[in-house]
Protein backbone atom coordinates (compact mmCIF):
# COMPACT_ATOMS: atom_id res chain seq x y z
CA UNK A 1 1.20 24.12 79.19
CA UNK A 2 4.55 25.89 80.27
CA UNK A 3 4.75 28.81 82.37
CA UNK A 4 7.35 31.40 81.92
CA UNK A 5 9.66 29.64 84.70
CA UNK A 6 9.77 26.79 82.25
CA UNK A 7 9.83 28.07 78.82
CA UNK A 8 12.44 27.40 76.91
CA UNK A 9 15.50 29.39 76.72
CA UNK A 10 15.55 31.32 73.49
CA UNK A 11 17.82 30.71 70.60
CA UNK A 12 19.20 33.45 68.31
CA UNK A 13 21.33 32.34 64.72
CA UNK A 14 23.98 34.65 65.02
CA UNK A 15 26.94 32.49 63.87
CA UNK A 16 27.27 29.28 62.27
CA UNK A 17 28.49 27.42 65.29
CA UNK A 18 25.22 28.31 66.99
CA UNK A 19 23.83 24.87 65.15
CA UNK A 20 25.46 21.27 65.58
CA UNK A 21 25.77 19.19 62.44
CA UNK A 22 22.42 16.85 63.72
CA UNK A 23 20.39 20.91 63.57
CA UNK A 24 21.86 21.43 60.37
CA UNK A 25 21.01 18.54 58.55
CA UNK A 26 17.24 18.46 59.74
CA UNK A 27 17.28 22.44 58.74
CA UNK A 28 18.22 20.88 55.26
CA UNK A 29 16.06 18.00 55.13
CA UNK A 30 13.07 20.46 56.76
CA UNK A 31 13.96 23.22 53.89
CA UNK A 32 13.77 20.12 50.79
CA UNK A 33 10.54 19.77 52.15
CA UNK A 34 8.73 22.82 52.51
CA UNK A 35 10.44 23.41 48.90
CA UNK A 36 8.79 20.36 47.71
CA UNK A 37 5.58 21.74 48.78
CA UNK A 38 6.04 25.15 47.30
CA UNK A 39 7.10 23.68 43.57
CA UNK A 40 3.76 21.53 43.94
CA UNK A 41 1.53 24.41 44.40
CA UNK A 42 0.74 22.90 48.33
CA UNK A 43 -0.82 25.65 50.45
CA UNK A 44 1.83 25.82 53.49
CA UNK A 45 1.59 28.25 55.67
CA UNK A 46 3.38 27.61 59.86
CA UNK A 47 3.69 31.02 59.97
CA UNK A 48 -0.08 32.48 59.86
CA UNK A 49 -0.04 35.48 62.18
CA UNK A 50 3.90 36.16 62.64
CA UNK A 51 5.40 38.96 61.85
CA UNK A 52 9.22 38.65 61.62
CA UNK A 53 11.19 42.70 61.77
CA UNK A 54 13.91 43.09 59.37
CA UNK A 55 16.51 45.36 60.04
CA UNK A 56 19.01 46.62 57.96
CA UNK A 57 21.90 48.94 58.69
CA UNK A 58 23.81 47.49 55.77
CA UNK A 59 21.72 47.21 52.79
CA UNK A 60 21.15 44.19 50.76
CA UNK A 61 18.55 43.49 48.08
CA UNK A 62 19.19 39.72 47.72
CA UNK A 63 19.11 39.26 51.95
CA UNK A 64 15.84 41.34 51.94
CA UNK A 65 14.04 39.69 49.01
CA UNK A 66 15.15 35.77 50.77
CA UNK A 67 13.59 36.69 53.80
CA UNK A 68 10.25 38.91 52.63
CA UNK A 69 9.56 36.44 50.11
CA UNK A 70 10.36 33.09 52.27
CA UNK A 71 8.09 35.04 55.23
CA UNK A 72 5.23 36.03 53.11
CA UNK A 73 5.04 32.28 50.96
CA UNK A 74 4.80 30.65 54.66
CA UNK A 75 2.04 32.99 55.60
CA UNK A 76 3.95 35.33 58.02
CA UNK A 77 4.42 39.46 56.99
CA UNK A 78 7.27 41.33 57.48
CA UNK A 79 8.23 44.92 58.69
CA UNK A 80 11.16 46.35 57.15
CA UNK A 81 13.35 48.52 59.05
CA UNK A 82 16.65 51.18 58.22
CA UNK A 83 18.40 53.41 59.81
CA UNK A 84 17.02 55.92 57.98
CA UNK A 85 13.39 55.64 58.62
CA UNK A 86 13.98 54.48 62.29
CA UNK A 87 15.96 55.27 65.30
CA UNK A 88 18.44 52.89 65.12
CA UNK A 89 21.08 54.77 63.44
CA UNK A 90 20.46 58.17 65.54
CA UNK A 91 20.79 58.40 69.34
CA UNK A 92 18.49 55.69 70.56
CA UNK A 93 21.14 52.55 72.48
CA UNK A 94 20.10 49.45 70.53
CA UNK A 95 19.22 47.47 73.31
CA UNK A 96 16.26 49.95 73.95
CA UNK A 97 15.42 49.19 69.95
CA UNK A 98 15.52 45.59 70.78
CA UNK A 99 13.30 45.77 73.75
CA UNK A 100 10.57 48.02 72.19
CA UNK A 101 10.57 45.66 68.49
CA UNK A 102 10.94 43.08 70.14
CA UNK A 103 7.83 43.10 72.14
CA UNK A 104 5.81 43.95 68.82
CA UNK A 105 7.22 40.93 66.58
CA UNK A 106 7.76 37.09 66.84
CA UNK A 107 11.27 36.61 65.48
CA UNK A 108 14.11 39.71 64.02
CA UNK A 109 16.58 39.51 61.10
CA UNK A 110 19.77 42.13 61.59
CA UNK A 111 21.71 42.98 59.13
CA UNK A 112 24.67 45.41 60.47
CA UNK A 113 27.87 46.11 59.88
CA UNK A 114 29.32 44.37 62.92
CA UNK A 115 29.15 41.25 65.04
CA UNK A 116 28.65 42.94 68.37
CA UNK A 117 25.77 44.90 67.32
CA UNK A 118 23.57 41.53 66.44
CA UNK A 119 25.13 39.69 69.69
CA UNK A 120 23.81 42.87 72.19
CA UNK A 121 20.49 43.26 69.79
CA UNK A 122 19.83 39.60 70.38
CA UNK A 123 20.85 39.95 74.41
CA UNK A 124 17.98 42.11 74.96
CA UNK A 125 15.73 40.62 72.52
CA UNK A 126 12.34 38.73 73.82
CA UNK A 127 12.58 36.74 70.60
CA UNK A 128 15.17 34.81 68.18
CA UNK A 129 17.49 36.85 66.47
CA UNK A 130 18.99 36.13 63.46
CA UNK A 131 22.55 37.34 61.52
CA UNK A 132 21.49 38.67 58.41
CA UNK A 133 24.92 39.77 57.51
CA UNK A 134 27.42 36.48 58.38
């Protein structure tokens, strides 16, 4: 078992050079499969008991519906965040909003209007981040 000296570093998706062209094509190869198992009706579910935090500054119904819907068929739930029913588009810095949800979810989708929002979010993030916007 690893301790917290040798965990892993974490890795955020927050452009598309983040992945090499080896990452990509297993994500592909990974996704054909778990979509093979969804169009035969095969209970699949890796992601029992995680909760991924969506949070949108920029709205999107197509970006929200991907990720609710991809979470909820691989048996993790989702909490859905704005700025107008949170703190994140008042006062509060965002690397305080990325400490606190961080520490209460397994993995965060952003979605905001610019670049170096996601990159500090996912600085100060205990978990993956990933761009919901680019």
């Amino acid at each position: 078992m690893a301790t917290n000296a040798q965990a892993l570093p974490i890795r955020h998706y927050l452009q598309f050079t983040d992945l090499n062209a080896d990452e990509y094509a297993y994500l592909f190869k990974r996704a054909a499969l778990i979509k093979a198992k969804f169009k035969a009706y095969e209970k699949y579910q890796p992601l029992t008991d995680r909760t991924l935090a969506m949070i949108f500054e920029k709205a999107s119904t197509r970006t929200r519906v991907s990720f609710e819907a991809g979470m909820y068929q691989l048996g993790g739930s989702v909490v859905h965040l704005t700025t107008g029913d949170s703190q994140l588009g008042r006062a509060e810095p965002i690397e305080d909003s990325a400490r606190v949800i961080s520490r209460m979810v397994d993995l965060v989708m952003i979605r905001t209007y610019g670049q170096d929002k996601i990159e500090k979010f996912a600085a100060h993030s205990r978990v993956p981040v990933i761009n919901g916007l680019t």
